[in-house]
C-alpha atoms as a PDB file:
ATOM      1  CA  UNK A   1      27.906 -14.400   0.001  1.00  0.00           C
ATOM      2  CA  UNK A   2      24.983 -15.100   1.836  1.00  0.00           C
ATOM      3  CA  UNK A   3      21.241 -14.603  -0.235  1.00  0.00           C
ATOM      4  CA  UNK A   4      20.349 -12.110   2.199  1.00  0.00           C
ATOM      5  CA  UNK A   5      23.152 -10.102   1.367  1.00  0.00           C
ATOM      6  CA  UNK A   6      22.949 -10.764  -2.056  1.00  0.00           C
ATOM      7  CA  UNK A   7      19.697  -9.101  -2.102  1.00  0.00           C
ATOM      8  CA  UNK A   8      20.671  -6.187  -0.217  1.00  0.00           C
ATOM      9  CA  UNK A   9      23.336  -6.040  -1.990  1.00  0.00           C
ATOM     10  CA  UNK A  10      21.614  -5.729  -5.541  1.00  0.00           C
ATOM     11  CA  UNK A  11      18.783  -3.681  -4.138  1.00  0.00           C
ATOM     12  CA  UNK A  12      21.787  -0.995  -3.039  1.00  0.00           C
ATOM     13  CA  UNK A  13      22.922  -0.826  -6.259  1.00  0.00           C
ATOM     14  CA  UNK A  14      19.126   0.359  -7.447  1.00  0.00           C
ATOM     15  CA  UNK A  15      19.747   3.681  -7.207  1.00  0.00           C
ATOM     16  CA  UNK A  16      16.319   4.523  -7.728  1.00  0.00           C
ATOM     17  CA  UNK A  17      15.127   1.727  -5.662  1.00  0.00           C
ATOM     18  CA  UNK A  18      17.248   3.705  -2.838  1.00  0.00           C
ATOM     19  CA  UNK A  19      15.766   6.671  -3.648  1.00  0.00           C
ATOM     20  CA  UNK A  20      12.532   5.903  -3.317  1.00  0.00           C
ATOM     21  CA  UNK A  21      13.057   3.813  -0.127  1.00  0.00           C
ATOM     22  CA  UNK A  22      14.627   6.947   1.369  1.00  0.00           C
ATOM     23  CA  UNK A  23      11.498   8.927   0.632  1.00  0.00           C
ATOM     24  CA  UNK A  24       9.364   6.158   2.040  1.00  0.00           C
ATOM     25  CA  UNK A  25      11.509   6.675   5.529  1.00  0.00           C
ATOM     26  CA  UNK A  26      11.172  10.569   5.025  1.00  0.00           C
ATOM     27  CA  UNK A  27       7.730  10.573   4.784  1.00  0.00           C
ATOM     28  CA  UNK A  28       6.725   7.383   7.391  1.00  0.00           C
ATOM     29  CA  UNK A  29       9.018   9.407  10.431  1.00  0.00           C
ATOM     30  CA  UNK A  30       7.639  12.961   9.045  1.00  0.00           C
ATOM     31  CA  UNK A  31       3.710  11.176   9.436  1.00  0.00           C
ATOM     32  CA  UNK A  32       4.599   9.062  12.862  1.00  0.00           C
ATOM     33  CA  UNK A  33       6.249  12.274  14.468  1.00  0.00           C
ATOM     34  CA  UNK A  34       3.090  14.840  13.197  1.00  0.00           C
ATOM     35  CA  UNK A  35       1.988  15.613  17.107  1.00  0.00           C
ATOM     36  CA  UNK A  36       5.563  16.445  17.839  1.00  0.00           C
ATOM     37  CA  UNK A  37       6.458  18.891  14.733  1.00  0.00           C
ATOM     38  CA  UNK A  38       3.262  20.027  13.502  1.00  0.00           C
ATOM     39  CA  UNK A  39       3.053  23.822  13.653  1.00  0.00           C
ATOM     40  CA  UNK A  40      -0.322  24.211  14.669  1.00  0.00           C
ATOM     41  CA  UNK A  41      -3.567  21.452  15.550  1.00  0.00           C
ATOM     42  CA  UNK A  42      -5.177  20.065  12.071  1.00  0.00           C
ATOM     43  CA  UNK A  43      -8.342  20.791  13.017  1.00  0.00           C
ATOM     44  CA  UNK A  44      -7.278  24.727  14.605  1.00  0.00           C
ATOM     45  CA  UNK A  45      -9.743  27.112  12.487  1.00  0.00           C
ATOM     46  CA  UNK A  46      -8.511  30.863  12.415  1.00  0.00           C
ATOM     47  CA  UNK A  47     -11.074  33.065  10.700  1.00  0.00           C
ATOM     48  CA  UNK A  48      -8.266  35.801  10.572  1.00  0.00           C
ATOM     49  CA  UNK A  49      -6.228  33.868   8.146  1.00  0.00           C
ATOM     50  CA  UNK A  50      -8.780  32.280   5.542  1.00  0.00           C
ATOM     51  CA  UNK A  51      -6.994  31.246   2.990  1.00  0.00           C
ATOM     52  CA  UNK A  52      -3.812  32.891   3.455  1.00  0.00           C
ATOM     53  CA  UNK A  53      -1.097  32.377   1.076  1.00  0.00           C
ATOM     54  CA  UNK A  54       2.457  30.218   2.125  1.00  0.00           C
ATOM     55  CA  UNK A  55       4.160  32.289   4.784  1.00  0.00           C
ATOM     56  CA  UNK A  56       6.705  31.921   7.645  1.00  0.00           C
ATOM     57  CA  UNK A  57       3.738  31.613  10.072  1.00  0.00           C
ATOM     58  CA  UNK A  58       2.000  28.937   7.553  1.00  0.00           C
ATOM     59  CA  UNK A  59       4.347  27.480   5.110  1.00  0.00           C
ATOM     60  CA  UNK A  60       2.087  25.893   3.325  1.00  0.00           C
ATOM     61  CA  UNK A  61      -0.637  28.045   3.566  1.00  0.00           C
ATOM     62  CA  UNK A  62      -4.390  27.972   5.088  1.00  0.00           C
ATOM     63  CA  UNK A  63      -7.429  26.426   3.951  1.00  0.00           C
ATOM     64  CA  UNK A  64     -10.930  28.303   4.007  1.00  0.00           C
ATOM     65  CA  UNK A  65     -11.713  27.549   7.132  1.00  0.00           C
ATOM     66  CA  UNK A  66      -8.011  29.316   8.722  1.00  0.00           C
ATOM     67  CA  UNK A  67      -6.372  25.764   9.669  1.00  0.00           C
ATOM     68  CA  UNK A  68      -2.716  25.391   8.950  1.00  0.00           C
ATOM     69  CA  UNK A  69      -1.901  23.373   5.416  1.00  0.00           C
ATOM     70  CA  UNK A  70       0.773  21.847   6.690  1.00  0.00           C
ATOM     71  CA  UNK A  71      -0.324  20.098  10.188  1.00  0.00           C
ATOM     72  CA  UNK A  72      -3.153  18.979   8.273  1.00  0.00           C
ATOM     73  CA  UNK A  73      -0.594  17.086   5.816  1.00  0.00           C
ATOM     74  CA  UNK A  74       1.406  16.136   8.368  1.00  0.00           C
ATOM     75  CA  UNK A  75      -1.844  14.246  10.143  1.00  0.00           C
ATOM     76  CA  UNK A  76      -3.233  13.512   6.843  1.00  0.00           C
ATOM     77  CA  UNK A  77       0.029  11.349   6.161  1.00  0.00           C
ATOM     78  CA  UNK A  78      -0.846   9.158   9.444  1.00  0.00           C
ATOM     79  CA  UNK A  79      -4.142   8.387   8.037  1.00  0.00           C
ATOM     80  CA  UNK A  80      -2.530   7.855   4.136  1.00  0.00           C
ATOM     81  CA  UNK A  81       0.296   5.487   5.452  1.00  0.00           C
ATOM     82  CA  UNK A  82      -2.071   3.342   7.964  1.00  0.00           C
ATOM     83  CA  UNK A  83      -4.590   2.857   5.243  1.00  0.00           C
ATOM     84  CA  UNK A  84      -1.902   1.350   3.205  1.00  0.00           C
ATOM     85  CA  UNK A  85      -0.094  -0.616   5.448  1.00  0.00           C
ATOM     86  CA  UNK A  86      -3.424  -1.775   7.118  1.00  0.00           C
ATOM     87  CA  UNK A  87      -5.503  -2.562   3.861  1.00  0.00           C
ATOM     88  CA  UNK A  88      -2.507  -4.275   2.274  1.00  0.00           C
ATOM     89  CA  UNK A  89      -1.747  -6.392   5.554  1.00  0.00           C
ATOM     90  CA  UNK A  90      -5.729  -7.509   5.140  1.00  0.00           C
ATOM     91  CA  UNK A  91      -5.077  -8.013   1.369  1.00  0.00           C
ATOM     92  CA  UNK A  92      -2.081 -10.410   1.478  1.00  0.00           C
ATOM     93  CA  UNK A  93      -3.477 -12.363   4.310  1.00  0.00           C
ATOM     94  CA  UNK A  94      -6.144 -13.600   2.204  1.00  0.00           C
ATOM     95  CA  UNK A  95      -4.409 -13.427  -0.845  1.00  0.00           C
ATOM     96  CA  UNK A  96      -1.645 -15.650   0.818  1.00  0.00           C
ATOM     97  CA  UNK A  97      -4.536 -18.066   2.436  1.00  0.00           C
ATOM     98  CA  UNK A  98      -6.608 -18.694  -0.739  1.00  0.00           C
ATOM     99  CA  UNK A  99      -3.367 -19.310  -2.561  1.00  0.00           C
ATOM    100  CA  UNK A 100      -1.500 -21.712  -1.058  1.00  0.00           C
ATOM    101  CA  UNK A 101      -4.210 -23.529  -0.760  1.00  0.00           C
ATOM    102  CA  UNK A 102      -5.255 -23.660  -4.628  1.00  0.00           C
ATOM    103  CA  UNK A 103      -1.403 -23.778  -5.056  1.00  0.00           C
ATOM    104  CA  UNK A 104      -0.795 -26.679  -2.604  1.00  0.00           C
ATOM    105  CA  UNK A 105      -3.946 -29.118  -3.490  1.00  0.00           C
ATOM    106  CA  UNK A 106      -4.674 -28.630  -7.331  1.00  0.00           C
ATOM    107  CA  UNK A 107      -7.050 -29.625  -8.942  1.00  0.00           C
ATOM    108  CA  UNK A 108     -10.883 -29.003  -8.401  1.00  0.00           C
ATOM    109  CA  UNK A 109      -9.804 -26.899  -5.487  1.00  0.00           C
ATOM    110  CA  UNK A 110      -7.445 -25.029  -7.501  1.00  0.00           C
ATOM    111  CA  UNK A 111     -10.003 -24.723 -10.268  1.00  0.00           C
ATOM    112  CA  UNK A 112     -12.681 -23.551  -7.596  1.00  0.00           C
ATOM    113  CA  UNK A 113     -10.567 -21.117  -6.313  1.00  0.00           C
ATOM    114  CA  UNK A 114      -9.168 -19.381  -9.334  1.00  0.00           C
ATOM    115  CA  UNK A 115     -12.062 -19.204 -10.919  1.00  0.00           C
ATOM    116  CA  UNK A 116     -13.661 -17.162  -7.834  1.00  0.00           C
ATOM    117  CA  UNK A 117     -10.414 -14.952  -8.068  1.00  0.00           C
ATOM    118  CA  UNK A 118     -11.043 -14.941 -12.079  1.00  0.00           C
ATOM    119  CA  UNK A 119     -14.750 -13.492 -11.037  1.00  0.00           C
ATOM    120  CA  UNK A 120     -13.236 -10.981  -8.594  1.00  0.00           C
ATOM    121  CA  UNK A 121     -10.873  -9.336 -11.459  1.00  0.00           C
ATOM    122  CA  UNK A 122     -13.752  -9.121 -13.746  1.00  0.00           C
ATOM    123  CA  UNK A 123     -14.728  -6.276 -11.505  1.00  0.00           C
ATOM    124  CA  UNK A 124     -13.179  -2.633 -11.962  1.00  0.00           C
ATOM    125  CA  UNK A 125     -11.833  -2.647  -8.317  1.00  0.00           C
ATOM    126  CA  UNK A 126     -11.885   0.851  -7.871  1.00  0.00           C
ATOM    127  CA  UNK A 127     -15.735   1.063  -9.000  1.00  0.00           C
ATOM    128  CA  UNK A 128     -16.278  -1.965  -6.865  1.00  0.00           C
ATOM    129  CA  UNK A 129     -15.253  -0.139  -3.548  1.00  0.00           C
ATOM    130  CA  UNK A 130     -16.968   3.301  -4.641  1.00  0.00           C
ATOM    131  CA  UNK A 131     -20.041   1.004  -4.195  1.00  0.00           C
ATOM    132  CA  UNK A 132     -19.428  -0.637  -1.113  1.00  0.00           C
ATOM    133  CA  UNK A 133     -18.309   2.215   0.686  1.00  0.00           C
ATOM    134  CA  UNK A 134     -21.309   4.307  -0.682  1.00  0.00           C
ATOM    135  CA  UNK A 135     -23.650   1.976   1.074  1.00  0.00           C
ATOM    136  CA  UNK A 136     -21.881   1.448   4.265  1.00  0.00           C
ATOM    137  CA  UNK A 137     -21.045   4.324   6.625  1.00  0.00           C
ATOM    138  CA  UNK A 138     -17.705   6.399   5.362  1.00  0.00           C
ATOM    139  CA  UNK A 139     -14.721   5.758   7.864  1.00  0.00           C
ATOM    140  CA  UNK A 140     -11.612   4.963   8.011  1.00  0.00           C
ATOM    141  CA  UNK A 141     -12.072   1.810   9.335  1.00  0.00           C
ATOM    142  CA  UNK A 142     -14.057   0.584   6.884  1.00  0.00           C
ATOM    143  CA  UNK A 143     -12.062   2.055   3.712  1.00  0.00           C
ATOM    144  CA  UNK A 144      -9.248  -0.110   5.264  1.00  0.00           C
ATOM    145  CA  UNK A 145     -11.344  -3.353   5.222  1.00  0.00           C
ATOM    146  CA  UNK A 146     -13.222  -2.749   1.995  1.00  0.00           C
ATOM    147  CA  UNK A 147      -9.473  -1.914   0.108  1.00  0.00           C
ATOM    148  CA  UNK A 148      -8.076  -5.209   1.641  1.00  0.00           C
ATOM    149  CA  UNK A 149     -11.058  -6.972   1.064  1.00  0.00           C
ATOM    150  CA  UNK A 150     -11.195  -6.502  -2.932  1.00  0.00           C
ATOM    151  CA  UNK A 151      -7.768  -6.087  -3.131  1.00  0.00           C
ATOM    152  CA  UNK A 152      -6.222 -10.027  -2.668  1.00  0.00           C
ATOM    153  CA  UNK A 153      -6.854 -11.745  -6.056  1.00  0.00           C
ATOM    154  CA  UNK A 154      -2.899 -10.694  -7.313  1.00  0.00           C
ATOM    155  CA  UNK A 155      -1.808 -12.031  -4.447  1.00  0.00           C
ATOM    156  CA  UNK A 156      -3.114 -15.178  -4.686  1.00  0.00           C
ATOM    157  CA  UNK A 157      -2.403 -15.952  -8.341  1.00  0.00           C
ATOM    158  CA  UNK A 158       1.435 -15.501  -7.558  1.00  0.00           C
ATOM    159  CA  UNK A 159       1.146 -17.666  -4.713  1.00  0.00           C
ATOM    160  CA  UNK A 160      -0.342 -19.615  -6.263  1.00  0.00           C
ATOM    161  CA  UNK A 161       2.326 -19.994  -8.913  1.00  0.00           C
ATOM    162  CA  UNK A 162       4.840 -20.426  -6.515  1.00  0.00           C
ATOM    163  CA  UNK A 163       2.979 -23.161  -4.806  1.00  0.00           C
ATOM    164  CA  UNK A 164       2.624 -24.962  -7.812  1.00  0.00           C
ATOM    165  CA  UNK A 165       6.632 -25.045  -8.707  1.00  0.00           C
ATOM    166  CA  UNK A 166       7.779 -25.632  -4.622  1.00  0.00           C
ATOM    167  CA  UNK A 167       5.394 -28.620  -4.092  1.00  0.00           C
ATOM    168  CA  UNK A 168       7.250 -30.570  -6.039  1.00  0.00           C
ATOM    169  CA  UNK A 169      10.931 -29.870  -4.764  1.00  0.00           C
ATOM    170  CA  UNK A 170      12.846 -32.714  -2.752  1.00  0.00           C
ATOM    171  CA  UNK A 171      13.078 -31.090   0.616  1.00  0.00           C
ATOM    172  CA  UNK A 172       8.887 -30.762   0.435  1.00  0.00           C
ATOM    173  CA  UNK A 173       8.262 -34.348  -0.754  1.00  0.00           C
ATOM    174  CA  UNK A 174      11.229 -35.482   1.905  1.00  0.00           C
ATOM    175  CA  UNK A 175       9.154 -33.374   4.432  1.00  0.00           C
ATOM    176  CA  UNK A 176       6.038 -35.558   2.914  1.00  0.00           C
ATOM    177  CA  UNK A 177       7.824 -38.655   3.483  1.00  0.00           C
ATOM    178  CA  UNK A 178       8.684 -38.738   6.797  1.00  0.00           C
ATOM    179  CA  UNK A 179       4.582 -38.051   7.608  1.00  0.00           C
ATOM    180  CA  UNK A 180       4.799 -34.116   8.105  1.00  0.00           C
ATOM    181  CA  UNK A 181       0.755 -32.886   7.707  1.00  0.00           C
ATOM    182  CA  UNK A 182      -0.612 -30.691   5.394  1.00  0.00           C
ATOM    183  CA  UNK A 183      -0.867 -27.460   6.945  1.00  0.00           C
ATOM    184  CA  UNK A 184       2.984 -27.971   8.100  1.00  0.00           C
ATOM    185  CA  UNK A 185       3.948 -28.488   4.740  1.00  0.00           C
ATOM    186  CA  UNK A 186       2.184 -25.046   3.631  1.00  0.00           C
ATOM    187  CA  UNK A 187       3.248 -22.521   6.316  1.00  0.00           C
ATOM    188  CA  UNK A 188       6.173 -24.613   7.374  1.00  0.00           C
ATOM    189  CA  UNK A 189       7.956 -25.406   4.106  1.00  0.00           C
ATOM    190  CA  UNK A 190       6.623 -23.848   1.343  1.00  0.00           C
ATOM    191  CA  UNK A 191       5.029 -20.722   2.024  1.00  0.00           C
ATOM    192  CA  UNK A 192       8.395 -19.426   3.525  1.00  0.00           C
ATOM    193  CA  UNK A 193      10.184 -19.933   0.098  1.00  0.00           C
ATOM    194  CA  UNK A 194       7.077 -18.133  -1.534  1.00  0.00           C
ATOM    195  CA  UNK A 195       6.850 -14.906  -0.048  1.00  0.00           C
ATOM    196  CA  UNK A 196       9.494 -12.723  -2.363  1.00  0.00           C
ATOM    197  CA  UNK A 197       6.742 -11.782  -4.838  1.00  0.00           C
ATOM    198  CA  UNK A 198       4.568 -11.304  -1.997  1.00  0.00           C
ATOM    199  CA  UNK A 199       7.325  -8.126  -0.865  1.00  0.00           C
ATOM    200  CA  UNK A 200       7.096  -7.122  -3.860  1.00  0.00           C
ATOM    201  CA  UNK A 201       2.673  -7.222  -4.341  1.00  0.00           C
ATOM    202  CA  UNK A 202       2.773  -5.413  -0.641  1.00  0.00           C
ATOM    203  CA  UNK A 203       5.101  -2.683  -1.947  1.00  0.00           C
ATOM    204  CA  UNK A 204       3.151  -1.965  -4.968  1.00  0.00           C
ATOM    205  CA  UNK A 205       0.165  -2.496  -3.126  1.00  0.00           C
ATOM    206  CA  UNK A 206       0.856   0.555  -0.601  1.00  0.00           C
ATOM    207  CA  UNK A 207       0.935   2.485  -3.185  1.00  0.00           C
ATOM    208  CA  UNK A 208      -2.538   1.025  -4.962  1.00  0.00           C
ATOM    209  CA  UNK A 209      -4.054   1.662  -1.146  1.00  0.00           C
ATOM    210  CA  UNK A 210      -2.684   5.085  -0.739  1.00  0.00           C
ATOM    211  CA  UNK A 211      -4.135   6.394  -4.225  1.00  0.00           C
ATOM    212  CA  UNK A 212      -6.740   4.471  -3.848  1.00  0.00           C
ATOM    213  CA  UNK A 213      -7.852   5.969  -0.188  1.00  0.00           C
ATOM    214  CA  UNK A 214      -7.205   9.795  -1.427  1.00  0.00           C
ATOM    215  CA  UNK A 215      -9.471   9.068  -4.409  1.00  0.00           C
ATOM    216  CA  UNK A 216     -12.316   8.047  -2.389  1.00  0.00           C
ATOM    217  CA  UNK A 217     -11.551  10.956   0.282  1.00  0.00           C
ATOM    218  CA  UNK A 218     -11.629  13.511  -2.633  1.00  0.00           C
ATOM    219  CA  UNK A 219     -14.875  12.313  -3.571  1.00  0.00           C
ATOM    220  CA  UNK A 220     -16.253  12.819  -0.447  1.00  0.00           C
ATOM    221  CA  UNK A 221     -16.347   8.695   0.707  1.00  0.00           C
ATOM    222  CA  UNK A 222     -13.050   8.473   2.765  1.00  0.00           C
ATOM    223  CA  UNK A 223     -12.081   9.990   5.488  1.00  0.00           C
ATOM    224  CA  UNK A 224     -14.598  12.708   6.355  1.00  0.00           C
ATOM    225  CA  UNK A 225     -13.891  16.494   7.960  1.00  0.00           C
ATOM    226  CA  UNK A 226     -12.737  18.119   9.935  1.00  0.00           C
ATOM    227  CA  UNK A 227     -10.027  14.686  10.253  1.00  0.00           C
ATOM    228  CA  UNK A 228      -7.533  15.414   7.727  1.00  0.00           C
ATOM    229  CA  UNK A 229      -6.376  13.309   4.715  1.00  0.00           C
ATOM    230  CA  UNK A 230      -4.453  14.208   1.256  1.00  0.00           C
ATOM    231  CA  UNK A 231      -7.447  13.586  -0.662  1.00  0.00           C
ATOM    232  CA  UNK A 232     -10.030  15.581   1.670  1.00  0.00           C
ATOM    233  CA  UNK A 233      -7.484  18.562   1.406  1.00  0.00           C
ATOM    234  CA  UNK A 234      -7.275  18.422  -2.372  1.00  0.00           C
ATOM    235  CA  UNK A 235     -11.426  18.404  -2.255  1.00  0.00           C
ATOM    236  CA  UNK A 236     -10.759  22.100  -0.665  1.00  0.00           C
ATOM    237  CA  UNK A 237      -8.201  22.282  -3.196  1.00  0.00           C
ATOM    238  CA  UNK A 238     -10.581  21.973  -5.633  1.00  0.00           C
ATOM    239  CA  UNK A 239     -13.652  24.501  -4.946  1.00  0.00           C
ATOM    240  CA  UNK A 240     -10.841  27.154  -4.115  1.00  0.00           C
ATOM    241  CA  UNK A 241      -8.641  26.381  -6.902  1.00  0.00           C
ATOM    242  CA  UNK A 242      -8.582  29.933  -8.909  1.00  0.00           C
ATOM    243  CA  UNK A 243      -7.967  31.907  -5.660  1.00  0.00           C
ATOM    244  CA  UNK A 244      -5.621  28.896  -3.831  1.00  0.00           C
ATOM    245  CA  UNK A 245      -3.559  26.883  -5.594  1.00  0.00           C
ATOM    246  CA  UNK A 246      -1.548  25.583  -2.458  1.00  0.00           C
ATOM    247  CA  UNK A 247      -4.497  23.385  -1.572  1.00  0.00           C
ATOM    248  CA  UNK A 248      -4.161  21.498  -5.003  1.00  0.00           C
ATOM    249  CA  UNK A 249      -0.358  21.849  -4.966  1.00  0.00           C
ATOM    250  CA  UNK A 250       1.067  20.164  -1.602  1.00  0.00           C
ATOM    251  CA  UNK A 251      -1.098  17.575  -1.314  1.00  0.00           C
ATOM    252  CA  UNK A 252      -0.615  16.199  -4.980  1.00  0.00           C
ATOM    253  CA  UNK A 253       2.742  16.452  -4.512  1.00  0.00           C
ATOM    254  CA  UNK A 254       2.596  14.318  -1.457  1.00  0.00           C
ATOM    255  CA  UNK A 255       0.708  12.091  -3.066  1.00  0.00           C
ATOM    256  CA  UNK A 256       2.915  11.948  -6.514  1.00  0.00           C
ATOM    257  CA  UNK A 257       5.652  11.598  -4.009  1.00  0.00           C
ATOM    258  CA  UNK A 258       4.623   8.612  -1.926  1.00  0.00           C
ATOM    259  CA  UNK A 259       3.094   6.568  -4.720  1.00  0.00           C
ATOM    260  CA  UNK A 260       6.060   6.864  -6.703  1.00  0.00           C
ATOM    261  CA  UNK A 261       8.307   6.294  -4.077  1.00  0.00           C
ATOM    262  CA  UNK A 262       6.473   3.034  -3.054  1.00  0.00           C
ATOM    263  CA  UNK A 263       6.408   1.787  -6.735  1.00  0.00           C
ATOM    264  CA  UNK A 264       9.958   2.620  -7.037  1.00  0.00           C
ATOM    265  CA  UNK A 265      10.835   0.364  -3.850  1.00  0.00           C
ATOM    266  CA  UNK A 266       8.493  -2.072  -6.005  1.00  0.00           C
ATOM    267  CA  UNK A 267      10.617  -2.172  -8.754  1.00  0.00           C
ATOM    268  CA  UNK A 268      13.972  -2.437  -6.641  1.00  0.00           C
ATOM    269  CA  UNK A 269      12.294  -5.451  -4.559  1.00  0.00           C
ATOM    270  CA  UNK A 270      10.788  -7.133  -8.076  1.00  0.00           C
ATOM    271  CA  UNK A 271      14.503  -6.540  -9.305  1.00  0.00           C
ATOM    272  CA  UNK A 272      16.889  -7.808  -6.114  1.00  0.00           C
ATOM    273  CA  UNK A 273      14.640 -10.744  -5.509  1.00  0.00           C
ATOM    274  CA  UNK A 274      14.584 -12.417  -8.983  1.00  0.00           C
ATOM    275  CA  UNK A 275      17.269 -14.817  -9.149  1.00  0.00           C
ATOM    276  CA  UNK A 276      17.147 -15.168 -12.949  1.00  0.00           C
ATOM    277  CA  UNK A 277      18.296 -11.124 -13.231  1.00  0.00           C
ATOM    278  CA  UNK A 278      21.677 -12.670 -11.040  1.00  0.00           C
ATOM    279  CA  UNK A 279      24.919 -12.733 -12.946  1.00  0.00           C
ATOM    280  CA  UNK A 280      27.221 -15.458 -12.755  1.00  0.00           C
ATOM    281  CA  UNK A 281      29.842 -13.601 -10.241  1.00  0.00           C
ATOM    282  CA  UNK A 282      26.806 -12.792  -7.626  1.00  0.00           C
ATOM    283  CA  UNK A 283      25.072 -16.022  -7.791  1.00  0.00           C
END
């Protein structure tokens, strides 16, 4: 059996892991198709149905401004999902960069580096981007950059560590040996055999992005109105909350939902990828 398979193979049998993946479909095809099935535009206000309960007509409701619950979380998703997959693309690029190359070289470089990423986690990262986003303009744009941007030190410690072990395996120093240069023996050789904790940082690291994004929109530093986002809808959510719980209900939900789903995957990936969790008969 081939490793690929192998992995596939033990990630299958995750039924949680499958679970959650499932959900992560679900919700990416419900988001990418939002200007097909959405009900109504996002930003649609109908002064005749202020705050209207869940309906036929509006199955999730209205907010106070008349505009349809649900084609706002169906947009809102859109905005969610590329904030993750955006901010944690950013993330393990420089993660991946900074370690391989304290991984790869050692020593004063690798002391350099880690202590700069040691510096970096001495910061509570969410505080760190509540302050940086409070000074520069709110959009999404720049809560994608800012999340990636503090978000990279994991990363780079488990490169790091797996950079430390590969460097030393035959087919590297053979690859050494016959003259191969530096940067080829990084990206070429050993970075390819690093990246399974890397799945597993971006999987968890959706998640982190996703949470992370609707906390700063609830507070008013995300993604600003009328656009539509989870956390901005939960804001409403929460000045209407005695007279219209369906604001604070569907979007935490969707939120719960996603982050779980995301760590679940996570888990599954962490899991499937780790040859030491192999029995005898698979491996």
């Amino acid at each position: 059996m081939t490793i690929k398979r192998l992995i596939l193979k033990r990630f299958v049998k995750n039924k949680l892991a499958v679970i959650g993946a499932l959900s992560v479909i679900t919700l990416s095809l419900l988001s990418a198709l939002a200007p097909v099935i959405a009900p109504f535009e996002p930003t649609a206000i109908d002064i005749e149905n202020v705050l209207s309960p869940p309906s036929l007509s509006h199955p999730f409701g209205t907010d106070e401004l008349g505009r349809d619950v649900l084609s706002r979380m169906l947009w809102g998703g859109r905005v969610s999902l590329k904030v993750g997959f955006i901010a944690v693309g950013i993330s393990i690029f420089i993660g991946t960069i900074i370690g391989s190359i304290a991984g790869f070289y050692g020593g004063k470089v690798d002391a350099v580096l880690m202590r700069f990423v040691d510096i970096m986690l001495a910061f509570p990262t969410f505080f760190l981007i509540l302050a940086v986003i409070s000074v520069l303009e709110p959009s999404l744009f720049t809560i994608m950059v800012v999340i990636g941007v503090m978000g990279w030190m994991d990363v780079a410690r488990l490169v790091r560590a797996e950079f430390l072990t590969l460097k030393e395996r035959d087919f590297v120093l053979a690859a050494k040996a016959i003259g191969a240069s530096d940067i080829r023996l990084m990206f070429r050789h050993v970075l390819p055999n690093a990246l399974s904790p890397v799945f597993v940082a971006a999987a968890f690291g959706i998640a982190g992005a996703i949470l992370i994004e609707s906390g700063l929109s609830f507070l008013g530093l995300g993604v600003q109105p009328p656009s539509p986002s989870w956390g901005n809808i939960l804001t409403s959510g929460k000045d209407n909350i005695e007279i219209a719980w369906w604001l604070s209900l569907f979007p935490g939900i969707a939120i719960l939902i996603t982050v779980l789903s995301y760590n679940l995957v996570g888990e599954g990936l962490r899991d499937a990828l780790d040859p030491r969790l192999w029995t005898e008969e698979e491996s």
